[in-house]
N, C-alpha and C. Protein backbone atom coordinates (compact mmCIF):
# COMPACT_ATOMS: atom_id res chain seq x y z
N UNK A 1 20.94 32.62 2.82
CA UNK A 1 20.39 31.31 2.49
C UNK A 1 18.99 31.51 1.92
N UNK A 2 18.81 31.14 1.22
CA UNK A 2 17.30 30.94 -0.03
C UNK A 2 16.80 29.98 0.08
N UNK A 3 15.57 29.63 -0.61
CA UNK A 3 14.49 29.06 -0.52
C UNK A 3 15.24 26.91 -1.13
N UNK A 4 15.37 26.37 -0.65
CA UNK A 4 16.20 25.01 -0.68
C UNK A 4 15.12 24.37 -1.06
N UNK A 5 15.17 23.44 -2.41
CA UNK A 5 13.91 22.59 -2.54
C UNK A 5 14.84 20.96 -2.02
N UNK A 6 14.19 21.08 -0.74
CA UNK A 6 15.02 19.21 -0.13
C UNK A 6 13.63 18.39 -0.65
N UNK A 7 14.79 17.70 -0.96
CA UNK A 7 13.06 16.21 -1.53
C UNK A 7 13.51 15.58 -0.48
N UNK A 8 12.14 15.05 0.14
CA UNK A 8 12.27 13.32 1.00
C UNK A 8 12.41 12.40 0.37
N UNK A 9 12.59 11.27 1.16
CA UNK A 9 12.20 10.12 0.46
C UNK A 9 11.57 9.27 1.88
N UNK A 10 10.50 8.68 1.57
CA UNK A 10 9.64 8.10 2.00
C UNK A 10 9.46 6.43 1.54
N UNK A 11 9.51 6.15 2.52
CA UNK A 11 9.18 4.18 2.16
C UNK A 11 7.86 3.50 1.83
N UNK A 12 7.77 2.13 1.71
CA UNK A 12 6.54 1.97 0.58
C UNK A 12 5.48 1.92 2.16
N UNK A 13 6.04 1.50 2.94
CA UNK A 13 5.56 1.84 4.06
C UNK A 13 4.45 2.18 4.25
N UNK A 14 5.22 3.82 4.53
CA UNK A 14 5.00 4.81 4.89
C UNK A 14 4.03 5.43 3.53
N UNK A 15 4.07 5.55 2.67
CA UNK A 15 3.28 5.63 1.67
C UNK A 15 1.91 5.28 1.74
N UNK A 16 2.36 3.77 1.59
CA UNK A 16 0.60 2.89 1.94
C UNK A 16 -0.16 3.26 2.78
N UNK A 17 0.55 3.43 3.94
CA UNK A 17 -0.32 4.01 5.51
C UNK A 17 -1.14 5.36 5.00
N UNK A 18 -0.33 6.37 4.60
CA UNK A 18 -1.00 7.35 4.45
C UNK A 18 -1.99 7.06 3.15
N UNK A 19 -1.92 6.50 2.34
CA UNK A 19 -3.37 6.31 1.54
C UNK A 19 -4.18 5.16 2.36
N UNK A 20 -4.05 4.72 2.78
CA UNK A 20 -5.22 3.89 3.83
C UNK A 20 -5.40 4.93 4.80
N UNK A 21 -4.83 5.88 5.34
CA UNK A 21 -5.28 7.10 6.03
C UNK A 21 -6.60 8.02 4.93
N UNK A 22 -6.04 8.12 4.12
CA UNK A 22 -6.67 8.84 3.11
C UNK A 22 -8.03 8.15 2.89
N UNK A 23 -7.55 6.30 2.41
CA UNK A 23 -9.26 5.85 2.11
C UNK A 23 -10.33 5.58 3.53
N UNK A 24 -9.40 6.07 5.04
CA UNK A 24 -10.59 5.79 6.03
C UNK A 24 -11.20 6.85 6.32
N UNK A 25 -11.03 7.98 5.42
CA UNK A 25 -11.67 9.26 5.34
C UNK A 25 -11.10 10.65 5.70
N UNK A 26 -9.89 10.42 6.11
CA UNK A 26 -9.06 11.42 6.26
C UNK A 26 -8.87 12.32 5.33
N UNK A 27 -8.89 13.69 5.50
CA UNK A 27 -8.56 14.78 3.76
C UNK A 27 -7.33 14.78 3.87
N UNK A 28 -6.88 15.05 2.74
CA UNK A 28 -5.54 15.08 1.83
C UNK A 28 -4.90 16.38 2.30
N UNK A 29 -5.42 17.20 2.66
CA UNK A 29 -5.28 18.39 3.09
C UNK A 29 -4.45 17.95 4.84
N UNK A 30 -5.01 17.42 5.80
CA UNK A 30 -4.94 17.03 6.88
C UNK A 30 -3.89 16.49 7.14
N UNK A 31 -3.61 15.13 5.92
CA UNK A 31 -2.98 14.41 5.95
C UNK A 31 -1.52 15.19 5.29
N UNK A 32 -1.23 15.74 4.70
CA UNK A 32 -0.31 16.82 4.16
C UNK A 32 0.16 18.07 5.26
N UNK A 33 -0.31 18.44 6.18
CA UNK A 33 -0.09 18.97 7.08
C UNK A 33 0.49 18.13 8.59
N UNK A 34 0.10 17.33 8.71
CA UNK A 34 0.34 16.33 9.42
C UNK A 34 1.65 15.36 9.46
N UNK A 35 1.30 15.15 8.03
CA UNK A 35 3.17 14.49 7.89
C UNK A 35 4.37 15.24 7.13
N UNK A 36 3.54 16.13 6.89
CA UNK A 36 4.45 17.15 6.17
C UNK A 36 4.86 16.56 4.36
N UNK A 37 4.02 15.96 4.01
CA UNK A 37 3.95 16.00 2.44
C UNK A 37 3.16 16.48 1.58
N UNK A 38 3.74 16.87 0.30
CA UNK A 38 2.33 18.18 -0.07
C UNK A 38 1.49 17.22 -0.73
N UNK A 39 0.28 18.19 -1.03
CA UNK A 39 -0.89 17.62 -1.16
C UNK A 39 -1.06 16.43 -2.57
N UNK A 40 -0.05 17.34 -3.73
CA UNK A 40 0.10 16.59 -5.26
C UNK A 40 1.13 15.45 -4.76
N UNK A 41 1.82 15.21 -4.03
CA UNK A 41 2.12 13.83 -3.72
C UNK A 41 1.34 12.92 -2.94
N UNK A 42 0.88 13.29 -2.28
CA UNK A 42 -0.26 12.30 -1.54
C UNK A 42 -1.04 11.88 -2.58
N UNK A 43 -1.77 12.83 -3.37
CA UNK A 43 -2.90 12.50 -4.89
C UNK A 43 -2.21 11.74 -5.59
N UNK A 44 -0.66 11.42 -5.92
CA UNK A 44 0.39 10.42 -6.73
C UNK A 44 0.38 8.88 -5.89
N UNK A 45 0.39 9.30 -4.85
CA UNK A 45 0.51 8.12 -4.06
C UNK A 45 -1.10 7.12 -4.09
N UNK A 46 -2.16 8.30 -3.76
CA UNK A 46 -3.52 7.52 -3.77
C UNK A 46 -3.51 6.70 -5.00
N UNK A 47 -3.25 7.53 -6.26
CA UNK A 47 -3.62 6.94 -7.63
C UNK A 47 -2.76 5.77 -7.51
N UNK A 48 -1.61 5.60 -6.98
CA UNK A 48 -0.39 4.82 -7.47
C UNK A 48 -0.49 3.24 -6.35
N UNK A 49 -1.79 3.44 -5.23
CA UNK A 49 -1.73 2.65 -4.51
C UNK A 49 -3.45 2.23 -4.19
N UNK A 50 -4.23 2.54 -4.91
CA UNK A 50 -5.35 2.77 -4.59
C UNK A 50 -5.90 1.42 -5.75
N UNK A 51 -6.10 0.69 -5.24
CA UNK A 51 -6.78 -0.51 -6.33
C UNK A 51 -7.61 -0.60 -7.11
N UNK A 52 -7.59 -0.58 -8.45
CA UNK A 52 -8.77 -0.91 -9.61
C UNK A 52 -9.50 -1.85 -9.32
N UNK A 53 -10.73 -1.98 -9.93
CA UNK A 53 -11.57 -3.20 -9.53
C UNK A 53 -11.48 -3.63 -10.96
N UNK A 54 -11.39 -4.88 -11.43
CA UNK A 54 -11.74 -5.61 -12.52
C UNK A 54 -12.66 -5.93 -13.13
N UNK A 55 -13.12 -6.31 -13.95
CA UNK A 55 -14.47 -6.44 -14.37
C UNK A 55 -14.72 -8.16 -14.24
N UNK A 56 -13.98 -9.09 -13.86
CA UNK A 56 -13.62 -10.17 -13.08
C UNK A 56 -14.03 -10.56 -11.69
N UNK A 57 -14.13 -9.52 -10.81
CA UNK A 57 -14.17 -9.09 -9.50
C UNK A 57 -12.75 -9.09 -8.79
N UNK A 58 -11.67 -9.06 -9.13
CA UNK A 58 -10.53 -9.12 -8.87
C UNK A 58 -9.78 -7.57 -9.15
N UNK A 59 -9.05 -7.26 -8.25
CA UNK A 59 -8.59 -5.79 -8.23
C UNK A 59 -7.11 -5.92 -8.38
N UNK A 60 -6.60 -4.78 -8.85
CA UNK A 60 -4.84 -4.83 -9.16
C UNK A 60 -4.62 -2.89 -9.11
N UNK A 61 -3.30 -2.95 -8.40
CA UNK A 61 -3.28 -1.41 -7.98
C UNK A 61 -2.14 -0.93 -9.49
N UNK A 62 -2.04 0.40 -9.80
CA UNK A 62 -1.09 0.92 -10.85
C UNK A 62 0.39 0.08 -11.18
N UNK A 63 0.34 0.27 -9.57
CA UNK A 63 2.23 -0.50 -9.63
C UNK A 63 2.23 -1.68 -10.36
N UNK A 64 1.11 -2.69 -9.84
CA UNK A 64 1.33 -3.92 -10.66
C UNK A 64 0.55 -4.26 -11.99
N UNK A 65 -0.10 -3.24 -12.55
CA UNK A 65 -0.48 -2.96 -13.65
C UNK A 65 0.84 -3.06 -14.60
N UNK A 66 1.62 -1.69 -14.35
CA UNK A 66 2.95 -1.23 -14.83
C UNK A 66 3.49 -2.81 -14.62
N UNK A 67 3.90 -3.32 -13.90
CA UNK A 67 4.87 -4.71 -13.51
C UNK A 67 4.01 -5.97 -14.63
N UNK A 68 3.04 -6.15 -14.72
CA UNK A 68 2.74 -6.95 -15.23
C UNK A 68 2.96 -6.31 -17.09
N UNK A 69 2.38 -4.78 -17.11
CA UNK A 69 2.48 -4.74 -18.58
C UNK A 69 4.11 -5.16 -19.40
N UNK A 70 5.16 -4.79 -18.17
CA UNK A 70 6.61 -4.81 -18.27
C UNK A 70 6.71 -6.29 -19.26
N UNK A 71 6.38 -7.32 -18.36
CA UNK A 71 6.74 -8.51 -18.12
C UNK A 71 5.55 -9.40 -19.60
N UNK A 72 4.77 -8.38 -19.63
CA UNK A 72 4.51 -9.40 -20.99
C UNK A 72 5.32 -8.61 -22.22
N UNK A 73 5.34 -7.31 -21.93
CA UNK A 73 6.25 -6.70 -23.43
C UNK A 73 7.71 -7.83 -23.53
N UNK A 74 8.16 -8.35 -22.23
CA UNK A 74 9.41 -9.31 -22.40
C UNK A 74 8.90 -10.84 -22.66
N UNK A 75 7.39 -11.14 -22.92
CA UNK A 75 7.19 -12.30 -22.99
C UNK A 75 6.72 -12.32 -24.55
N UNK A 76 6.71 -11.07 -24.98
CA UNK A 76 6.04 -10.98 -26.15
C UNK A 76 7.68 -11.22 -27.20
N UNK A 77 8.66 -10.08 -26.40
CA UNK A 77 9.70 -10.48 -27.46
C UNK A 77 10.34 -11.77 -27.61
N UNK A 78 10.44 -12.67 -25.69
CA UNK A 78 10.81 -13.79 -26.53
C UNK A 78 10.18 -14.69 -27.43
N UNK A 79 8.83 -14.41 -27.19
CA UNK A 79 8.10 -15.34 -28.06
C UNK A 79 8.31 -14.89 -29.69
N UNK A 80 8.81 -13.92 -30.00
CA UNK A 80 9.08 -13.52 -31.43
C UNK A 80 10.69 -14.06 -31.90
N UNK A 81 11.47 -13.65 -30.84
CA UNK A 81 12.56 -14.66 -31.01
C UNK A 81 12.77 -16.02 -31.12
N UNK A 82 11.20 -16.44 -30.27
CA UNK A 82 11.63 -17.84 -30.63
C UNK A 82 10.92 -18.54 -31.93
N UNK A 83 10.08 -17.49 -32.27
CA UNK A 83 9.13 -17.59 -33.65
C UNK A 83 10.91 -17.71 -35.09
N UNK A 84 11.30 -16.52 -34.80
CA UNK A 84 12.11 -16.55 -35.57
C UNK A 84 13.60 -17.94 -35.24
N UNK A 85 14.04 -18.12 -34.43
CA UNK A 85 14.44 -19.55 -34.31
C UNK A 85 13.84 -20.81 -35.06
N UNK A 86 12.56 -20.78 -35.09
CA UNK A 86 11.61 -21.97 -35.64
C UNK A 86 12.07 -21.70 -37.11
N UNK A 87 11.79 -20.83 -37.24
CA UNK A 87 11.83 -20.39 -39.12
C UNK A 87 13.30 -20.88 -39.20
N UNK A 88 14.22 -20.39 -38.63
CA UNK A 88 15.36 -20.93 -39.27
C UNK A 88 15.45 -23.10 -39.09
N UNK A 89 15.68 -22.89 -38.07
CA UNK A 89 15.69 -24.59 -37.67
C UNK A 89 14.71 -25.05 -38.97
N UNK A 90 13.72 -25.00 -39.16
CA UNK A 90 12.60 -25.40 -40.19
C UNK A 90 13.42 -25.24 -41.46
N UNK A 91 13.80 -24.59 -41.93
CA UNK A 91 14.54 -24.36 -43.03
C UNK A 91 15.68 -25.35 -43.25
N UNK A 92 16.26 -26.16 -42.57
CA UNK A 92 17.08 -26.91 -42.26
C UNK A 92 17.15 -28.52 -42.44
């Protein structure tokens, strides 16, 4: 038997906790030994859960960055579809 790369999977949970572990000062190092995840996933998780500040004063974390950019690229096409609807109806 050889070296087995098993992936976990971990919940959003469980995720969050450990970067709020991480931002109450805990090292990444510690925290990777401790729950047994390596260190470049914990650093994925901080970035991926760790909140931007706005220049607004309002903060938004990666995930819903990504979720919101999603959701206007689909607000952008219907609004071009419905641009092109007008043109025809108008023509009419």
């Amino acid at each position: 038997m050889g070296n087995q790369n098993v992936s976990k999977k971990f919940n959003e949970e469980f995720k969050k906790m450990v970067v709020d572990l991480y931002s109450s000062g805990s090292a990444v190092k510690d925290l990777s030994s401790e729950y047994g995840v390596s260190e470049v996933t914990i650093y994925k998780w901080i970035k991926r859960f760790t909140p931007m500040n706005l220049e607004d004063g309002t903060s938004v974390t990666t995930d819903d960055f990504i979720q919101l950019k999603k959701q206007m690229r689909g607000l952008q096409e219907e609004n071009e579809i419905l641009k092109k609807a007008m043109a025809i109806f108008a023509r009419k």
